[in-house]
C-alpha atoms as a PDB file:
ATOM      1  CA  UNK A   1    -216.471 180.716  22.327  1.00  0.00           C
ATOM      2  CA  UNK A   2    -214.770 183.725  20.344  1.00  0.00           C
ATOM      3  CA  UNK A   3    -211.053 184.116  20.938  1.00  0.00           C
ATOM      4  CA  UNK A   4    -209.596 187.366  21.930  1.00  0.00           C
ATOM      5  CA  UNK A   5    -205.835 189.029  22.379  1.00  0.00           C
ATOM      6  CA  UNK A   6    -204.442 188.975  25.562  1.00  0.00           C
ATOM      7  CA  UNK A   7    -201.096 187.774  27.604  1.00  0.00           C
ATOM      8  CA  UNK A   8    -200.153 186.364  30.040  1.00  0.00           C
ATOM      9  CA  UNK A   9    -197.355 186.973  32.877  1.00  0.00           C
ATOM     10  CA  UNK A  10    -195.360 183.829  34.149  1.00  0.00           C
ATOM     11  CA  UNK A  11    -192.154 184.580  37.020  1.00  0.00           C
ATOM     12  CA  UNK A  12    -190.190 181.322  37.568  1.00  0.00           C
ATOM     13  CA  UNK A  13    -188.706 181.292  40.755  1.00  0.00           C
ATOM     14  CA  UNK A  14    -186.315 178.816  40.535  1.00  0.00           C
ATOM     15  CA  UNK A  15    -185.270 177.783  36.864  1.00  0.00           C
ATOM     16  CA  UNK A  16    -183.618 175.132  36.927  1.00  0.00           C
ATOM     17  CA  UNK A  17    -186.336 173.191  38.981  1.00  0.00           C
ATOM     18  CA  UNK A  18    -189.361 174.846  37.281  1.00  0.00           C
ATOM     19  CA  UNK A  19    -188.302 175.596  33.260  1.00  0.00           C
ATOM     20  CA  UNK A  20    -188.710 171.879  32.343  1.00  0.00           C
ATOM     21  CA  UNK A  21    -192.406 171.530  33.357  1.00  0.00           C
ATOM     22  CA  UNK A  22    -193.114 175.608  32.644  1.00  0.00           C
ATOM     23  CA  UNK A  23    -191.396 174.289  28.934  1.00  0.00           C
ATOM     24  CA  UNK A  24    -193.535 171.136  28.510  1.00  0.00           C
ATOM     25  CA  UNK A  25    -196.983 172.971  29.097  1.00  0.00           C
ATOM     26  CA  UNK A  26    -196.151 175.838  27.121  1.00  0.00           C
ATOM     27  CA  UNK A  27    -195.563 173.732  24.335  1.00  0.00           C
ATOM     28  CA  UNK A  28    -198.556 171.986  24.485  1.00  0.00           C
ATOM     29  CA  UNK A  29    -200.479 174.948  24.121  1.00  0.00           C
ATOM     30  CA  UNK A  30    -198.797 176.348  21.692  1.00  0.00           C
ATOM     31  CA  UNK A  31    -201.877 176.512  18.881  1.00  0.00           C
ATOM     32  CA  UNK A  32    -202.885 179.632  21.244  1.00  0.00           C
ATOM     33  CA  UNK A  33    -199.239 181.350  21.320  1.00  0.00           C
ATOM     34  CA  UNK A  34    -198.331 184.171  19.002  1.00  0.00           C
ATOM     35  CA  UNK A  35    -195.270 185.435  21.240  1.00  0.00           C
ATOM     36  CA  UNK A  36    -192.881 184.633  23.552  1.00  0.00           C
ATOM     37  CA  UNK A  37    -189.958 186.153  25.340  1.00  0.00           C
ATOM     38  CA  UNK A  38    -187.899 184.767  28.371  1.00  0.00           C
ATOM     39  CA  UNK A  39    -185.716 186.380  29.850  1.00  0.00           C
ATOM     40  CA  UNK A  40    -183.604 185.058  33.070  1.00  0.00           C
ATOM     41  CA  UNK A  41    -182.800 187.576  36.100  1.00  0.00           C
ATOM     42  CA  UNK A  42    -179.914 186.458  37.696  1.00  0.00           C
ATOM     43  CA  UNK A  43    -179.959 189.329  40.447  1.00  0.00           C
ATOM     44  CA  UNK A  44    -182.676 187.668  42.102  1.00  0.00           C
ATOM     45  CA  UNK A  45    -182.214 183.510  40.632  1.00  0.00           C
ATOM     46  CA  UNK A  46    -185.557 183.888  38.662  1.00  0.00           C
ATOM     47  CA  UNK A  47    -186.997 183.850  35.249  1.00  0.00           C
ATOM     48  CA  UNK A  48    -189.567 185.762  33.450  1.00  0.00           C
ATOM     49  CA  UNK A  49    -191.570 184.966  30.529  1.00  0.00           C
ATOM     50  CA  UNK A  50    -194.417 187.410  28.699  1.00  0.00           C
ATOM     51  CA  UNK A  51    -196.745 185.699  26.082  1.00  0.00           C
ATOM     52  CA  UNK A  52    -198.866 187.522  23.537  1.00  0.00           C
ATOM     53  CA  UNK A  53    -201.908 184.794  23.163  1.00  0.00           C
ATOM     54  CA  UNK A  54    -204.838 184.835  21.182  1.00  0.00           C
ATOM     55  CA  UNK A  55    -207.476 182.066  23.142  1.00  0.00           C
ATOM     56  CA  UNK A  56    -210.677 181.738  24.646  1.00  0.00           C
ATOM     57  CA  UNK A  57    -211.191 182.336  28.256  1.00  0.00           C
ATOM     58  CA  UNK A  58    -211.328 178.085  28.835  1.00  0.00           C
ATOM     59  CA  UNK A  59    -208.151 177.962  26.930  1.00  0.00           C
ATOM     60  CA  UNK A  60    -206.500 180.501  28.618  1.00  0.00           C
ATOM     61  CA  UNK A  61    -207.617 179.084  32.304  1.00  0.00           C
ATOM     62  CA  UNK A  62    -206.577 176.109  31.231  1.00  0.00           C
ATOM     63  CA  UNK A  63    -203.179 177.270  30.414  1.00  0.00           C
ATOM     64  CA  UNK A  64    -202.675 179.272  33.349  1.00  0.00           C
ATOM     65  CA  UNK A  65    -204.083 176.733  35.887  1.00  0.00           C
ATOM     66  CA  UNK A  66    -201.395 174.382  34.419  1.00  0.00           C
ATOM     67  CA  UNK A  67    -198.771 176.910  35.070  1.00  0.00           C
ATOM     68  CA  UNK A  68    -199.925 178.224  38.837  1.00  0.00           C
ATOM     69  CA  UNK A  69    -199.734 174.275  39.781  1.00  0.00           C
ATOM     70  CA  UNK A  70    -196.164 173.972  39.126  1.00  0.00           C
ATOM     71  CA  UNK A  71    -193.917 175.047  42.141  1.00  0.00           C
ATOM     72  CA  UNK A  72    -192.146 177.827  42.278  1.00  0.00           C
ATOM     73  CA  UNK A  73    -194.256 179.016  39.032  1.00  0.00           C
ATOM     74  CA  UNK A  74    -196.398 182.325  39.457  1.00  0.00           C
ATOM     75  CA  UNK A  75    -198.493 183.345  36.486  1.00  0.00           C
ATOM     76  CA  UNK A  76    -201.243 186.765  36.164  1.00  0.00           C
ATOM     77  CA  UNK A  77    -203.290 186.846  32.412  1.00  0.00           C
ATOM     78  CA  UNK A  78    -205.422 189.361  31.234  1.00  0.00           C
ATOM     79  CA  UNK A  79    -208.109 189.062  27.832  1.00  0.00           C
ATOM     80  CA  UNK A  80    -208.998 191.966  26.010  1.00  0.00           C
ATOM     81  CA  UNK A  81    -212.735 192.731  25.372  1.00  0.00           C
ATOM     82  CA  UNK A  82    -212.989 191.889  21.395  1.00  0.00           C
ATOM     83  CA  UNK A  83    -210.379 192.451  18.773  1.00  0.00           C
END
């Protein structure tokens, strides 16, 4: 399968409970990360992390699946066509 560009959206609603696992996973999969940024939102106790990715659509499911199963974790990806 060809990798493309894309990102992906994660909101951590509770950081403390959540950053740990969120942390672990992202690390794992880092071969597929070119970017991250966090930033924490105190106004409204959350976190929010954008990542600039270059996968495959497996990889990318895979990465986001593990994300969405972690409580409190909410995560939206998109893949661009071909670049």
């Amino acid at each position: 399968m060809e990798k493309r560009l894309g990102f992906a959206g994660i909101i951590i609603e509770n950081r403390k409970k959540s950053s740990a696992a969120v942390n672990e996973i992202l690390s794992q999969c880092g071969d597929i990360i070119i970017s991250r940024t966090g930033m924490p939102y105190e106004k409204k106790q959350c976190c929010v992390i954008t990542l600039i990715l270059d996968a495959t659509t497996d990889e990318l499911g895979a990465l986001t699946g593990r994300l969405g199963s972690v409580e409190g974790v909410t995560v939206k990806s998109a893949l661009g066509k071909k670049l």
